[in-house]
C-alpha atoms as a PDB file:
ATOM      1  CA  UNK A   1      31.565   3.545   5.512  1.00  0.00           C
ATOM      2  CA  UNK A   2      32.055   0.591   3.123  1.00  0.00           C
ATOM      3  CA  UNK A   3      34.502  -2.530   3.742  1.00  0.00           C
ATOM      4  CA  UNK A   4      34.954  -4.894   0.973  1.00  0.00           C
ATOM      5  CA  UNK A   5      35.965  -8.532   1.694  1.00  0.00           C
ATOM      6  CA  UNK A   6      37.015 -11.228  -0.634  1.00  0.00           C
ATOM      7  CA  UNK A   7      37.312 -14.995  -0.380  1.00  0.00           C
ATOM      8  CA  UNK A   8      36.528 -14.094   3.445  1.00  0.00           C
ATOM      9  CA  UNK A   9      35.776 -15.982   6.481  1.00  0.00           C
ATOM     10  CA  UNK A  10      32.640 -15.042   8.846  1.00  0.00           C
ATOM     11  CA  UNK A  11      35.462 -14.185  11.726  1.00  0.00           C
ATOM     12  CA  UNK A  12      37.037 -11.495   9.228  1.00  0.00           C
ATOM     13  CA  UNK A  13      33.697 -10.012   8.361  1.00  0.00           C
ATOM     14  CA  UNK A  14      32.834  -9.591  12.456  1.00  0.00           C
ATOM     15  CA  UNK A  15      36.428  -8.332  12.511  1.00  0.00           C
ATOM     16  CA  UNK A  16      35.692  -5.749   9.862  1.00  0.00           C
ATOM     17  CA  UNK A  17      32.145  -4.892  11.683  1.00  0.00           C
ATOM     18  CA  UNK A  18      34.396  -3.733  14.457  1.00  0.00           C
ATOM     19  CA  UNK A  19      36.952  -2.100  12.745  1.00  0.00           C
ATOM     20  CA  UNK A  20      34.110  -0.384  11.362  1.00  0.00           C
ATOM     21  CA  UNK A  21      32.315   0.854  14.484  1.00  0.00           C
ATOM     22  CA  UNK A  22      35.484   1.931  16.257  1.00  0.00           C
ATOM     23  CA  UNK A  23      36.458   3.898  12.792  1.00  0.00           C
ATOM     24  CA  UNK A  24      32.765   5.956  13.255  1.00  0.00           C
ATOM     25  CA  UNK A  25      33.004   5.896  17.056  1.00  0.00           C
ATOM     26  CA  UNK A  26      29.493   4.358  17.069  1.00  0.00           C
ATOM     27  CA  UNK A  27      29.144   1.402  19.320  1.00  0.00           C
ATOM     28  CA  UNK A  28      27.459  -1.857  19.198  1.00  0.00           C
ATOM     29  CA  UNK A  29      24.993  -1.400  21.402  1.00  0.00           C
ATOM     30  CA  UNK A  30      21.193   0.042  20.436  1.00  0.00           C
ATOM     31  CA  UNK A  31      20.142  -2.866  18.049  1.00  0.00           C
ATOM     32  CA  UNK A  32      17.475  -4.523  18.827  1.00  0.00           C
ATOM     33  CA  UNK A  33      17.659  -7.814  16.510  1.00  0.00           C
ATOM     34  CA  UNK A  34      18.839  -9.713  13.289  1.00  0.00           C
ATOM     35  CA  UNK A  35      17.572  -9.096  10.135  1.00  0.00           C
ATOM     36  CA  UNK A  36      18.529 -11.956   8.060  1.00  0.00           C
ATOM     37  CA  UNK A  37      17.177 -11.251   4.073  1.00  0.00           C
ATOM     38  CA  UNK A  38      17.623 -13.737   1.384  1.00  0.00           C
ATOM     39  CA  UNK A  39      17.378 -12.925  -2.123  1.00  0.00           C
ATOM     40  CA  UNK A  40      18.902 -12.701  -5.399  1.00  0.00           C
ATOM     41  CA  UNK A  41      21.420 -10.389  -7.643  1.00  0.00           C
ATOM     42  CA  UNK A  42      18.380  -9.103  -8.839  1.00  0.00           C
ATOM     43  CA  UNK A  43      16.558  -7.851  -6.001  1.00  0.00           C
ATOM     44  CA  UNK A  44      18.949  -7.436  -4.123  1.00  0.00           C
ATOM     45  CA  UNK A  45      19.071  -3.632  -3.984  1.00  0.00           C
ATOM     46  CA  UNK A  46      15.256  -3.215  -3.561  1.00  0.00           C
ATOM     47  CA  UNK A  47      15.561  -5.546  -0.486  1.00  0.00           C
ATOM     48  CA  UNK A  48      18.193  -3.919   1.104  1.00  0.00           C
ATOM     49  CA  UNK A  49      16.854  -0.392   0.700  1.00  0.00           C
ATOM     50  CA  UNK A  50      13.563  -1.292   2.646  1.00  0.00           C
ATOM     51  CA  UNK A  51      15.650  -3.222   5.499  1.00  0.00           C
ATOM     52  CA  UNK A  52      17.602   0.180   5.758  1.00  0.00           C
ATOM     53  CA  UNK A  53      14.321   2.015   5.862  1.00  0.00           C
ATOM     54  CA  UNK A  54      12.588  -0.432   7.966  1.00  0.00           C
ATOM     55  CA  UNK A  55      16.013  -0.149  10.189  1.00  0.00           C
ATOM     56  CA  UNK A  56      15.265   3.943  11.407  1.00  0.00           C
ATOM     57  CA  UNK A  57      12.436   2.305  13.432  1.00  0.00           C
ATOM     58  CA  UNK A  58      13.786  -1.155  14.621  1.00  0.00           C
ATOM     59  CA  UNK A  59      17.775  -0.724  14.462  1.00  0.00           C
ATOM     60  CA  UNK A  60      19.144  -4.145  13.425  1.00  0.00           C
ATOM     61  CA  UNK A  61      21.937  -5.749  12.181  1.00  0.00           C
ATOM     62  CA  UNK A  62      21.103  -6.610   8.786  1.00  0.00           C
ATOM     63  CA  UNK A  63      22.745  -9.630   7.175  1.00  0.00           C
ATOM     64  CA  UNK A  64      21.639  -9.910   2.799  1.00  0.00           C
ATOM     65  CA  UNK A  65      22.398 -13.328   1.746  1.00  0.00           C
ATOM     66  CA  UNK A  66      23.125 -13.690  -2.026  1.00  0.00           C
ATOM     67  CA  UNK A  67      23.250 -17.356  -3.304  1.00  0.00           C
ATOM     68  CA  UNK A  68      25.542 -16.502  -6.879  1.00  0.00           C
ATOM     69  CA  UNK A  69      24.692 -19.173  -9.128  1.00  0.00           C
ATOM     70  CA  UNK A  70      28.086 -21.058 -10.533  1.00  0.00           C
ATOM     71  CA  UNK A  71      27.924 -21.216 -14.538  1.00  0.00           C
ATOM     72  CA  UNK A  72      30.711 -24.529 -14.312  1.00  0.00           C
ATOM     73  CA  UNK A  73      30.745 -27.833 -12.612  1.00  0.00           C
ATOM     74  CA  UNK A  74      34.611 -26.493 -11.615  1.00  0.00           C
ATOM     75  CA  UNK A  75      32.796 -23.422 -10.188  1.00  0.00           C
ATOM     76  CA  UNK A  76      30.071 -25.479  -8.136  1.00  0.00           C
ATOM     77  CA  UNK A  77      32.274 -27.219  -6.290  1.00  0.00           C
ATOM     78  CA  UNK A  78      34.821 -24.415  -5.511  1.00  0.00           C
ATOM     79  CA  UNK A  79      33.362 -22.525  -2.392  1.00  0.00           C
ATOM     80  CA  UNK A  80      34.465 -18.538  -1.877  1.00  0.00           C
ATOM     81  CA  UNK A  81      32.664 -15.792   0.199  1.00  0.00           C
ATOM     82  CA  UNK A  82      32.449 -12.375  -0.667  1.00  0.00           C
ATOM     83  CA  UNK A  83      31.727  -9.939   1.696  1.00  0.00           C
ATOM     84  CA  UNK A  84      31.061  -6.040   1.926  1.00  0.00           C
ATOM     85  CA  UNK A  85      30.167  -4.672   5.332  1.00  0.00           C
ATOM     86  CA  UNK A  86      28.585  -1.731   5.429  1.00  0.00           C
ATOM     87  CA  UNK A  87      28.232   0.769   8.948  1.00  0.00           C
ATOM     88  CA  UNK A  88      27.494   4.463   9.476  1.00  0.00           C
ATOM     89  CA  UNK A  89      25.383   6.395   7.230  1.00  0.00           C
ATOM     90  CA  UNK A  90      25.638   3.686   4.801  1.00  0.00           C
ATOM     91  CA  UNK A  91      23.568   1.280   6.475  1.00  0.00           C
ATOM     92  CA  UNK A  92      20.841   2.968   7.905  1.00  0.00           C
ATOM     93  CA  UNK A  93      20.664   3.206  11.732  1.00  0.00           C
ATOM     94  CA  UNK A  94      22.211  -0.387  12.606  1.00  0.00           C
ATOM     95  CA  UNK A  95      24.993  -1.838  10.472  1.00  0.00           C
ATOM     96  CA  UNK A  96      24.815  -3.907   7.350  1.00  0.00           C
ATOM     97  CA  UNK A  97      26.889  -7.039   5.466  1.00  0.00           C
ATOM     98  CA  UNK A  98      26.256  -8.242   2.131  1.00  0.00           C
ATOM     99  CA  UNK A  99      26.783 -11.474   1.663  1.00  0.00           C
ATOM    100  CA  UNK A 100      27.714 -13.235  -1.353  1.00  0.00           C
ATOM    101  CA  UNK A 101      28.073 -16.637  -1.548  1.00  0.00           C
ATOM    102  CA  UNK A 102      29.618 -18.884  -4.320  1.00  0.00           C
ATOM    103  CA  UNK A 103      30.037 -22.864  -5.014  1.00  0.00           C
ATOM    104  CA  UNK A 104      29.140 -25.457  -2.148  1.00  0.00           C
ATOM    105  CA  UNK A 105      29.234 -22.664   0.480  1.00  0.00           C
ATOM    106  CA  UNK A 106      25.870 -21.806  -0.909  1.00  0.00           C
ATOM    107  CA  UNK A 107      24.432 -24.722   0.321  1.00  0.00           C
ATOM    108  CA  UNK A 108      25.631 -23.951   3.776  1.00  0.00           C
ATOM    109  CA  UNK A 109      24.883 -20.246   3.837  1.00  0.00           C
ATOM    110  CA  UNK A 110      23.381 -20.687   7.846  1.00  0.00           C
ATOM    111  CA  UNK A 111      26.888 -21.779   9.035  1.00  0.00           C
ATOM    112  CA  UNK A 112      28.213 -18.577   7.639  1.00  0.00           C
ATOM    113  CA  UNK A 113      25.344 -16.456   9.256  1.00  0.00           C
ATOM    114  CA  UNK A 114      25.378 -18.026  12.377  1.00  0.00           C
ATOM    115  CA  UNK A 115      28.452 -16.377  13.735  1.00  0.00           C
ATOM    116  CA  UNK A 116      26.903 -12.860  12.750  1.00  0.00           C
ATOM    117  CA  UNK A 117      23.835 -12.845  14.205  1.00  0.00           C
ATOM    118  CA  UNK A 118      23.915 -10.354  17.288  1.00  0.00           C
ATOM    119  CA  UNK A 119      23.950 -12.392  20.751  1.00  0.00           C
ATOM    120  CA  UNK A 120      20.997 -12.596  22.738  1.00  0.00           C
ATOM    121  CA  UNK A 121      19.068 -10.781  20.039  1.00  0.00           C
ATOM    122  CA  UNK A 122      15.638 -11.985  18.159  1.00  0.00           C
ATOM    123  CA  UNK A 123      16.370 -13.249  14.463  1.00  0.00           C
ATOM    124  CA  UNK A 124      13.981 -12.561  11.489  1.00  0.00           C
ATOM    125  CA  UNK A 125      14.284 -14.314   8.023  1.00  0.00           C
ATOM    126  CA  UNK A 126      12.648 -12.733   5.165  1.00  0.00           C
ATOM    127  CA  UNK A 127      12.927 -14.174   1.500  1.00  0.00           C
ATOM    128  CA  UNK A 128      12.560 -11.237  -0.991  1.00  0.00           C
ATOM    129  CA  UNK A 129      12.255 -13.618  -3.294  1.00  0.00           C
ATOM    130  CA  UNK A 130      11.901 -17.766  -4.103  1.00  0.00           C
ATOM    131  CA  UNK A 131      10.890 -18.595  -0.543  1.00  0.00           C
ATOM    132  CA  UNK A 132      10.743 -22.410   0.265  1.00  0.00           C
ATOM    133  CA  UNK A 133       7.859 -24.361   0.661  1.00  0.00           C
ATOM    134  CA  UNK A 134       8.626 -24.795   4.450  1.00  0.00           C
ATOM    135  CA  UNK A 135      10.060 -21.860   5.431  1.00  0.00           C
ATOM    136  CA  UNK A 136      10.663 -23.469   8.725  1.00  0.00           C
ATOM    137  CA  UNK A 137      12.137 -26.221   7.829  1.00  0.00           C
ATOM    138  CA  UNK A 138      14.636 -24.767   5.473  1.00  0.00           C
ATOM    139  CA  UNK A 139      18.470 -24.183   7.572  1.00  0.00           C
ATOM    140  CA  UNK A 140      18.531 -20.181   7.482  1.00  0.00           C
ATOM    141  CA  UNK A 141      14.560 -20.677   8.277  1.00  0.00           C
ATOM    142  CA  UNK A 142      15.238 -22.464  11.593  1.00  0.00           C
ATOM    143  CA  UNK A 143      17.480 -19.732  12.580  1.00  0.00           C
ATOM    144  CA  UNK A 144      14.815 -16.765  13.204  1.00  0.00           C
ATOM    145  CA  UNK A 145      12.018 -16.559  15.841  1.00  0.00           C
ATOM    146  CA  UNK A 146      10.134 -15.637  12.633  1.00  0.00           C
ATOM    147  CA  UNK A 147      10.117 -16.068   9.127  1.00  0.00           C
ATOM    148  CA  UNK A 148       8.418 -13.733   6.568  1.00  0.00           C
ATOM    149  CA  UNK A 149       7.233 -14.772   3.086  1.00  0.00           C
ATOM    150  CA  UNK A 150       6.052 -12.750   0.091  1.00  0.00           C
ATOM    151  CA  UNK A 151       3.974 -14.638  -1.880  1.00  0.00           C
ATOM    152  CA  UNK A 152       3.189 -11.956  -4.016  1.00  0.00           C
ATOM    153  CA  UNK A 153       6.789 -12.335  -5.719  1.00  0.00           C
ATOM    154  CA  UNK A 154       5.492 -15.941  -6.538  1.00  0.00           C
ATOM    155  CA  UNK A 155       4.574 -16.987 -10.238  1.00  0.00           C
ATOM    156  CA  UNK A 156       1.255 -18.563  -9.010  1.00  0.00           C
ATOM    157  CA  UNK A 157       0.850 -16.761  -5.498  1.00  0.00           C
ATOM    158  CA  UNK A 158      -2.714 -18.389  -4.625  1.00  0.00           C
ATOM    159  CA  UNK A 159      -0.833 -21.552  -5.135  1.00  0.00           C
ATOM    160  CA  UNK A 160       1.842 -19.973  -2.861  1.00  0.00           C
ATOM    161  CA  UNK A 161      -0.798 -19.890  -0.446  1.00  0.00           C
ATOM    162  CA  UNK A 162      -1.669 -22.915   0.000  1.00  0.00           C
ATOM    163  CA  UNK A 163       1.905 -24.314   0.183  1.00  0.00           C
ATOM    164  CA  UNK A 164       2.343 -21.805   3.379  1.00  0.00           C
ATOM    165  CA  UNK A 165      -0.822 -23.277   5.048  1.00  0.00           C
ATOM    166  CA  UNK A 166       0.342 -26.658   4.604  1.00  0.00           C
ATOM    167  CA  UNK A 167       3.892 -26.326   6.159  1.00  0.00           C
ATOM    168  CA  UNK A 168       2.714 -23.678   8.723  1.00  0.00           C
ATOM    169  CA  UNK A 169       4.507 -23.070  11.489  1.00  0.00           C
ATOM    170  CA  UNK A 170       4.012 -20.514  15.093  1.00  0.00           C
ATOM    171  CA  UNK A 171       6.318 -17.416  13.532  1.00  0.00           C
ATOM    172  CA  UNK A 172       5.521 -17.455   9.887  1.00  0.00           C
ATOM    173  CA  UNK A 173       3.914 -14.661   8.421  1.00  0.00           C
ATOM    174  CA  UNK A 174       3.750 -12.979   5.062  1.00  0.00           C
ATOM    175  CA  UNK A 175       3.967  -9.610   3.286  1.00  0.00           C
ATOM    176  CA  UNK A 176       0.387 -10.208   1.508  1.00  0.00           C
ATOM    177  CA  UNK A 177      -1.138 -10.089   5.115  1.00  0.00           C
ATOM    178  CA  UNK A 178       0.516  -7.192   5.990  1.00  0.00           C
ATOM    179  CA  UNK A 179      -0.511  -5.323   2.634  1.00  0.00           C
ATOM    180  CA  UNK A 180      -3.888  -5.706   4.016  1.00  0.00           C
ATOM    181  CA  UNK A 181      -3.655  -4.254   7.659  1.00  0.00           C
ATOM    182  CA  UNK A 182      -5.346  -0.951   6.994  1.00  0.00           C
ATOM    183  CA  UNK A 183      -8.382  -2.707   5.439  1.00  0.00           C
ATOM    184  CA  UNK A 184      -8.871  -5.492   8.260  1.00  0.00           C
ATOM    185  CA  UNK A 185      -8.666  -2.546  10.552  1.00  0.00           C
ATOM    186  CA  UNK A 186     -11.577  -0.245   8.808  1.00  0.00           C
ATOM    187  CA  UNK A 187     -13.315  -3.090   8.398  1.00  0.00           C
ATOM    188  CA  UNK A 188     -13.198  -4.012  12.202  1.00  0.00           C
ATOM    189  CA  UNK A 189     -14.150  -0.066  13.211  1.00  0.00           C
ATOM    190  CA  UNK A 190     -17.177  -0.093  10.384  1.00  0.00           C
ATOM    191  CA  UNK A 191     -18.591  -3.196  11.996  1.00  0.00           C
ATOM    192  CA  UNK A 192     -18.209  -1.891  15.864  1.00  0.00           C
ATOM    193  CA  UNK A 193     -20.038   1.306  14.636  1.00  0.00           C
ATOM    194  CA  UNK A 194     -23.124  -0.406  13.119  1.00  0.00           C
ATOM    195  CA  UNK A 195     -23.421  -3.044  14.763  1.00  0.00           C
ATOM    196  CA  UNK A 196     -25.224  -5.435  13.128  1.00  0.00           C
ATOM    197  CA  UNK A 197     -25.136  -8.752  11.763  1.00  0.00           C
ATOM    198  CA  UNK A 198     -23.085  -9.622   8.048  1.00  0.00           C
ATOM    199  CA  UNK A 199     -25.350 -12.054   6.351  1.00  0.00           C
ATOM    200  CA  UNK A 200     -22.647 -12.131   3.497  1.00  0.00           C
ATOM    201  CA  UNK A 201     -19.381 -10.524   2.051  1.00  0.00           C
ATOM    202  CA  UNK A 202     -17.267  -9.846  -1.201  1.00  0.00           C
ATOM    203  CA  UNK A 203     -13.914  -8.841  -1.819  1.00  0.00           C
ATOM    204  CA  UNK A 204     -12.867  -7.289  -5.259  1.00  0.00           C
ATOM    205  CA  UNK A 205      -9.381  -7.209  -6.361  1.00  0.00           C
ATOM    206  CA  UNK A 206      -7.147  -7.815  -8.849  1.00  0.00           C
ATOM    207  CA  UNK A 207      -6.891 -12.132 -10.523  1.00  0.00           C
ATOM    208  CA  UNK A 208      -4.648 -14.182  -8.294  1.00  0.00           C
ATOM    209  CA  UNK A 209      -3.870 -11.482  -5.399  1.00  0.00           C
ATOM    210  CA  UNK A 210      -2.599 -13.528  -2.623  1.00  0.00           C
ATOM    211  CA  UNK A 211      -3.542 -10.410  -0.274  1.00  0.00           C
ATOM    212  CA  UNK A 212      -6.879 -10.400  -1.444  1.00  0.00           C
ATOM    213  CA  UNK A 213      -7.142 -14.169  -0.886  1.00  0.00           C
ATOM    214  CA  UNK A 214      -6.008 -14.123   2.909  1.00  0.00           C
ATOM    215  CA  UNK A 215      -8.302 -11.335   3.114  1.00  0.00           C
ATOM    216  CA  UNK A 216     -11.359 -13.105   1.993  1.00  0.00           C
ATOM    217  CA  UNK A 217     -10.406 -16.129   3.768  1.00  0.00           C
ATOM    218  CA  UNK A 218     -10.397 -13.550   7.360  1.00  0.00           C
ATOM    219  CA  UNK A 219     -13.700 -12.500   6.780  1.00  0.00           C
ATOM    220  CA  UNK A 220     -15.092 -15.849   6.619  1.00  0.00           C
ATOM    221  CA  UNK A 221     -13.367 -17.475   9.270  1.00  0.00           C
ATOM    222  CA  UNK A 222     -14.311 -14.284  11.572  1.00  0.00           C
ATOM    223  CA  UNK A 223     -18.041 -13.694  10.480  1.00  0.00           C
ATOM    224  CA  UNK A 224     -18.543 -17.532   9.352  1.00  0.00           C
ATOM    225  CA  UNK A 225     -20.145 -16.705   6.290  1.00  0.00           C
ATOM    226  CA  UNK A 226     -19.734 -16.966   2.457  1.00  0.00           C
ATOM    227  CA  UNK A 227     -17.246 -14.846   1.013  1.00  0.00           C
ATOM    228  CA  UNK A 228     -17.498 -14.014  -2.948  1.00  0.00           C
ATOM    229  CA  UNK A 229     -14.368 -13.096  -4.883  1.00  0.00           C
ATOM    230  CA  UNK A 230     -14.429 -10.907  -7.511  1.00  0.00           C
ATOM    231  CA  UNK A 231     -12.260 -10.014 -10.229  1.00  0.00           C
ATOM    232  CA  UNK A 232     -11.412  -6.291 -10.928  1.00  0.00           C
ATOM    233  CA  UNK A 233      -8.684  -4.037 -12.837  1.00  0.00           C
ATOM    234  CA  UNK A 234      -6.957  -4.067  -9.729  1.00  0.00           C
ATOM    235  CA  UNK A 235      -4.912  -2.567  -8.819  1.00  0.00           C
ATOM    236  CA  UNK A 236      -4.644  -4.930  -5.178  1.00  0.00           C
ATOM    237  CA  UNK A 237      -7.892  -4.716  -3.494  1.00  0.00           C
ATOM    238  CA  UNK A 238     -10.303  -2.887  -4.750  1.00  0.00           C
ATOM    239  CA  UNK A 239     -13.348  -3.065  -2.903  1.00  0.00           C
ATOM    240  CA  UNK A 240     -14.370  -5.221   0.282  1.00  0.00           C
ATOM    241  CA  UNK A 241     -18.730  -5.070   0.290  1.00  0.00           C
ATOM    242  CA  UNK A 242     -20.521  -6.438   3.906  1.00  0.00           C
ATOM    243  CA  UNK A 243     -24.753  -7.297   3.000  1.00  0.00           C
ATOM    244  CA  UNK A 244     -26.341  -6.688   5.876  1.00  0.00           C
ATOM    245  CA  UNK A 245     -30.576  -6.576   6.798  1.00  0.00           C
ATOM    246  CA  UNK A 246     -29.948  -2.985   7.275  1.00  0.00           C
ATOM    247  CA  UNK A 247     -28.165  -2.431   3.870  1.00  0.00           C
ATOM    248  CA  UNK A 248     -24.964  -2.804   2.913  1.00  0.00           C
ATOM    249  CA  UNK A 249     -21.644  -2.043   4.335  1.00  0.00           C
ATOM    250  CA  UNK A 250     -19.245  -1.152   1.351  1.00  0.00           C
ATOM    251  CA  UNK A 251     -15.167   0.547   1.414  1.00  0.00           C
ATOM    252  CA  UNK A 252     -14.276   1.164  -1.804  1.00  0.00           C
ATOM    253  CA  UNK A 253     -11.185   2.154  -3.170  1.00  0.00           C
ATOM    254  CA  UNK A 254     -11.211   2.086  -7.120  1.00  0.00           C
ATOM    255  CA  UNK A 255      -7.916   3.327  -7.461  1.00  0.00           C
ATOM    256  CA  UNK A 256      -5.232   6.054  -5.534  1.00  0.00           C
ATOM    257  CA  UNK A 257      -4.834   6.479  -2.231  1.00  0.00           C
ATOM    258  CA  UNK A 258      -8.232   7.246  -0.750  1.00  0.00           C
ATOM    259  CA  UNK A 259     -11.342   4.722  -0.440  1.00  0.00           C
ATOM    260  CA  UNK A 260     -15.036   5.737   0.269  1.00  0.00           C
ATOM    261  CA  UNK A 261     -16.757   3.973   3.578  1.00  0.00           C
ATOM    262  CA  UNK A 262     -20.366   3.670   3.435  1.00  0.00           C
ATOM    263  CA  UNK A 263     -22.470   2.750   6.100  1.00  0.00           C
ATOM    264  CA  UNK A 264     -26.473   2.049   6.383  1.00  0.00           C
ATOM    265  CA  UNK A 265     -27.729   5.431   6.919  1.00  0.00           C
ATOM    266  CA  UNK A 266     -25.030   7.444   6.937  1.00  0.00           C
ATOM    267  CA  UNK A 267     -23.508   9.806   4.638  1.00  0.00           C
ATOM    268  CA  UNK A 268     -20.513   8.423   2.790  1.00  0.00           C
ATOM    269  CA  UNK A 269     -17.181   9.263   4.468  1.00  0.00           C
ATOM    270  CA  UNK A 270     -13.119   9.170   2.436  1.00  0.00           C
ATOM    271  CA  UNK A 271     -10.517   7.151   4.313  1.00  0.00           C
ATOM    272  CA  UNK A 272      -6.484   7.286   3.443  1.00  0.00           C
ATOM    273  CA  UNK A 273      -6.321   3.521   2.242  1.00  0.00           C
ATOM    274  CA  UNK A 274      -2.954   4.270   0.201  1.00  0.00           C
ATOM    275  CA  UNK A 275      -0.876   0.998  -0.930  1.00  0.00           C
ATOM    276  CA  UNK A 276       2.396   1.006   1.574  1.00  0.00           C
ATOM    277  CA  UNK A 277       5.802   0.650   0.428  1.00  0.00           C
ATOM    278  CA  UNK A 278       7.818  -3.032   1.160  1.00  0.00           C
ATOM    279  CA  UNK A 279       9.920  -0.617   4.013  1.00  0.00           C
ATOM    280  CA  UNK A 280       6.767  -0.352   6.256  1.00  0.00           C
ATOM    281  CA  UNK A 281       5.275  -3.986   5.705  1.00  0.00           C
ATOM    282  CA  UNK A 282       8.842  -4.951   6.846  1.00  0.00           C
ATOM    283  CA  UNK A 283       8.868  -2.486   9.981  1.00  0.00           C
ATOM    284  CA  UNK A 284       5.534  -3.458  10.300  1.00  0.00           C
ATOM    285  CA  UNK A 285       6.243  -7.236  10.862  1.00  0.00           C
ATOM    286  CA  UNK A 286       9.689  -6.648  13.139  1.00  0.00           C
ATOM    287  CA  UNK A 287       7.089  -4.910  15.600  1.00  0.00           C
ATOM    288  CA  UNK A 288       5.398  -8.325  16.091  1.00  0.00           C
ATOM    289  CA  UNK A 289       8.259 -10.790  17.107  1.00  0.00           C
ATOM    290  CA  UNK A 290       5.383 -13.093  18.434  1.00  0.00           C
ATOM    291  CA  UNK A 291       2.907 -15.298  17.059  1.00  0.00           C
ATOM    292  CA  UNK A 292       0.741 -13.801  14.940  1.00  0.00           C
ATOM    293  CA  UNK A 293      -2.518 -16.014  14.999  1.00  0.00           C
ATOM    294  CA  UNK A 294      -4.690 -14.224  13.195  1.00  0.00           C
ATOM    295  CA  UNK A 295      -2.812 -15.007  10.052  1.00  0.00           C
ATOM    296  CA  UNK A 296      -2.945 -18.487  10.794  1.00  0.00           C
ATOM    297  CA  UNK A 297      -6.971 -18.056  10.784  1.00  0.00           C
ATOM    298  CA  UNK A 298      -6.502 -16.500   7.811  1.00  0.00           C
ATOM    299  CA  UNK A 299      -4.227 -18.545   5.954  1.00  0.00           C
ATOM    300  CA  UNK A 300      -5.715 -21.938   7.004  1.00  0.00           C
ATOM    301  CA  UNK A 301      -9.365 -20.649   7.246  1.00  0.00           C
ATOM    302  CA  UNK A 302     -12.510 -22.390   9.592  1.00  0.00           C
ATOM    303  CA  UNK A 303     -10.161 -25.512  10.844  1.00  0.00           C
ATOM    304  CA  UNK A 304      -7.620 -22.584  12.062  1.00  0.00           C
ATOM    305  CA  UNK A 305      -9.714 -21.043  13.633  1.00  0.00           C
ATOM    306  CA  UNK A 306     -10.848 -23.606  15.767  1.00  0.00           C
ATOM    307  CA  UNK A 307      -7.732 -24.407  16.834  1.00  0.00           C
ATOM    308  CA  UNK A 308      -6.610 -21.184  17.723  1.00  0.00           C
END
């Protein structure tokens, strides 16, 4: 079921949300947090299909906030907020509100999503695209318990990087850490079965992959030794190799969905290492509503993991 709103208030739209329910005869109750997304006209679509996927595993109240971009000075200055609610099939297995946001209202978009967040309920932020440098800092930021990132949408994500590490706060995560779960994890089984010590690494992937990058940075801070980075065809990571005095430890995945493990002295062995849809990095990250220090270590490197 789909409710359009027009030059609306945020006390219509939670009017319409349960106008909506009662119209289904589903209920309120069953959601387990706040999805807030931020992104463009452009994106939009994308973003909202992997909330709704992400949404059959962590039921949420999903609120999309489009900033629309005034073409006049008379236009800037004129606020109006458009609204289309969306509950039922339509929005997965929460409920769902579009938000569309023109003039100086766009500057203010937190005071219209404050009144829609669910009470008593975690809040996560996660720019689709244009994130700030200090996600944190920035209004809707402050709202969530955490704050995801994708620096992969960047222009320069490397660059992204380091912006993230400098304005790093407890919460923040990003998509390019997530993207790289199922390696950190064969990586940590490979080196519990053999059991011996990494004199050095290298990680091959694809120029300026931010994934890659956090990925390299891991290994180092973890196994305190030089990490080389390599530049392949891609695509993402390609290859992660461990030297060892017993030979070396190598998973390879040139390209498709299955990588090759090889370990001193053993035969070679296939792992499933496909690349994951945006829907399961995002269902992936609403399962941790914590801190999640072991991307700190990897996005700040040796200092962070000092500290942590």
């Amino acid at each position: 079921m789909k409710i359009d709103l027009t030059d609306t208030t945020a006390s219509k739209i939670n009017k319409a949300l349960v106008q909506g329910r009662r119209a289904i005869g589903t209920p309120a109750v069953g959601m387990v947090l706040t999805l807030v997304v931020v992104t463009d006209e452009e994106n939009a679509y994308d973003a909202l299909k992997a909330a709704n996927d992400a949404s059959h595993e962590h039921p949420s109240r999903t609120l999309v906030v489009i900033k629309r971009v005034s073409r006049s000075a008379r236009d800037r200055t004129q606020s109006r907020l458009d609204a289309e609610v969306r509950v039922g099939a339509d929005a997965g297995t929460g409920e769902t509100v579009v938000l569309r946001l023109y003039g100086e209202v766009a500057e203010h978009a937190q005071s219209v999503v404050l009144p829609l967040l669910l009470p008593d309920a975690p809040v996560v932020v996660w720019w689709s695209v244009d994130a700030p440098r200090d996600p944190a800092g920035d209004p809707l930021g402050a709202l969530g318990q955490r704050r995801v990132t994708d620096s992969y949408a960047a222009e320069k994500p490397v660059n992204e990087l380091r912006a993230r590490a400098e304005s790093y706060e407890p919460g923040d995560t990003d998509l390019a850490w997530a993207r790289i779960t199922p390696w950190r994890s064969m990586l940590a089984a490979a080196l519990d079965q053999a059991r011996v010590k990494v004199t050095s690494a290298a990680v091959e992937a694809e120029a300026d992959n931010p994934s890659a990058e956090l990925l390299a940075r891991w290994l180092r801070a973890q196994l305190n030794v030089t990490v080389e980075r390599l530049i392949t065809s891609g695509p993402m990571v390609t290859a992660v190799r461990l030297d060892t005095a017993n030979g070396e430890i190598v998973i390879d995945r040139p390209e498709g969905p299955l990588a090759m493990l090889t370990l001193p002295g053993q035969p070679p062995r296939t792992l499933a290492l496909m690349e994951r849809p945006t829907s399961e990095l995002i269902a992936e990250e609403l399962r941790r509503l914590g801190v999640d220090e072991m991307y700190a270590v990897a996005l700040r490197g040796e200092a962070a993991k000092e500290n942590a």
